[in-house]
Protein backbone atom coordinates (compact mmCIF):
# COMPACT_ATOMS: atom_id res chain seq x y z
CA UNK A 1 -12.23 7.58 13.94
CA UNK A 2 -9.34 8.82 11.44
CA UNK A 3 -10.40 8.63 7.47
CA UNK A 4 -8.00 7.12 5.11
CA UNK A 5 -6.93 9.46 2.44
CA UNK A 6 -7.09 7.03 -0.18
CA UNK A 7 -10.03 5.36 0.23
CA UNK A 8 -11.86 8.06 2.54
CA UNK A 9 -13.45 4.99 4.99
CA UNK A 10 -12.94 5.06 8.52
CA UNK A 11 -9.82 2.67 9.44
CA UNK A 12 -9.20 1.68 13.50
CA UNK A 13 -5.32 2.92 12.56
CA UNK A 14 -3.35 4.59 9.84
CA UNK A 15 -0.42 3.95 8.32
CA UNK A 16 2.04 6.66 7.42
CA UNK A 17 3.37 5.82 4.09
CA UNK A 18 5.70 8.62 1.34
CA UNK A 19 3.85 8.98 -2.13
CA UNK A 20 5.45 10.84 -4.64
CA UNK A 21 7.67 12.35 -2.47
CA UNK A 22 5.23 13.15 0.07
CA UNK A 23 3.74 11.65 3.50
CA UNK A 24 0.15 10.46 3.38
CA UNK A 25 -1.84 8.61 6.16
CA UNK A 26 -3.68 5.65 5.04
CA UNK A 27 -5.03 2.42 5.89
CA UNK A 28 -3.43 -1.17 5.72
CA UNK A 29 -4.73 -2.21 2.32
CA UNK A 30 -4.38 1.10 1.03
CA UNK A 31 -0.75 1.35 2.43
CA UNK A 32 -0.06 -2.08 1.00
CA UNK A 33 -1.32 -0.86 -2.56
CA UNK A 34 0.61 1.94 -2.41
CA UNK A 35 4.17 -0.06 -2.10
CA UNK A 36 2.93 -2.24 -4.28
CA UNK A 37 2.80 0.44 -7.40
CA UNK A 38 5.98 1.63 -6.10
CA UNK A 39 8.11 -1.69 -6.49
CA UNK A 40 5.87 -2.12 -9.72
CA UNK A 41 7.44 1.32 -11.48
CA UNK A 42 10.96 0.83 -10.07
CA UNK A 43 10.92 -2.78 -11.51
CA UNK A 44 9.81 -1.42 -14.98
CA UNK A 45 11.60 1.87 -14.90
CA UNK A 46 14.76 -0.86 -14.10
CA UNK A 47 13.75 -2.73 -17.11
CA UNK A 48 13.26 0.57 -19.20
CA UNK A 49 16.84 1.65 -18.44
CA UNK A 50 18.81 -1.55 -19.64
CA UNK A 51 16.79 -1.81 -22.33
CA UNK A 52 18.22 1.76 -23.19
CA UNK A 53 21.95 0.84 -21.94
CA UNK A 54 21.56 3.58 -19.34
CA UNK A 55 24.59 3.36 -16.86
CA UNK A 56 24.08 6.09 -14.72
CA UNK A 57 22.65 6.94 -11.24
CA UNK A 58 19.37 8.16 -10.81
C-alpha cells in the first residue's frame, strides 16, 4: 500500500497535490488540509496587501 507523505499512514489512494511550489502525494484528508492552508494564506496575504494599498501583481 502507498504511504502518505504527510501523515506517513497507509492510504488505499493518493492524491497528487503542489506544496510550495512542489508536487507531493498524499491522502484525502491530508490533501484537503493542504488546500485548506493555501486559500487560508492567500485570503490573509489579500488582506495584508490592501491594508498596505499595494496595487500591483504578484
Amino acid at each position: 500500500m502507498p504511504v502518505c507523505k504527510g501523515c506517513g499512514e497507509e492510504a488505499d489512494e493518493l492524491v497528487t497535490v503542489k506544496v510550495d511550489g512542489r508536487n507531493k502525494r498524499l491522502c484525502e484528508e491530508c490533501a484537503d488540509l493542504q488546500r485548506e492552508k493555501a486559500e487560508v494564506a492567500e485570503a490573509s496575504e489579500a488582506v495584508v496587501q490592501g491594508m498596505m494599498g499595494f496595487k500591483g501583481r504578484r
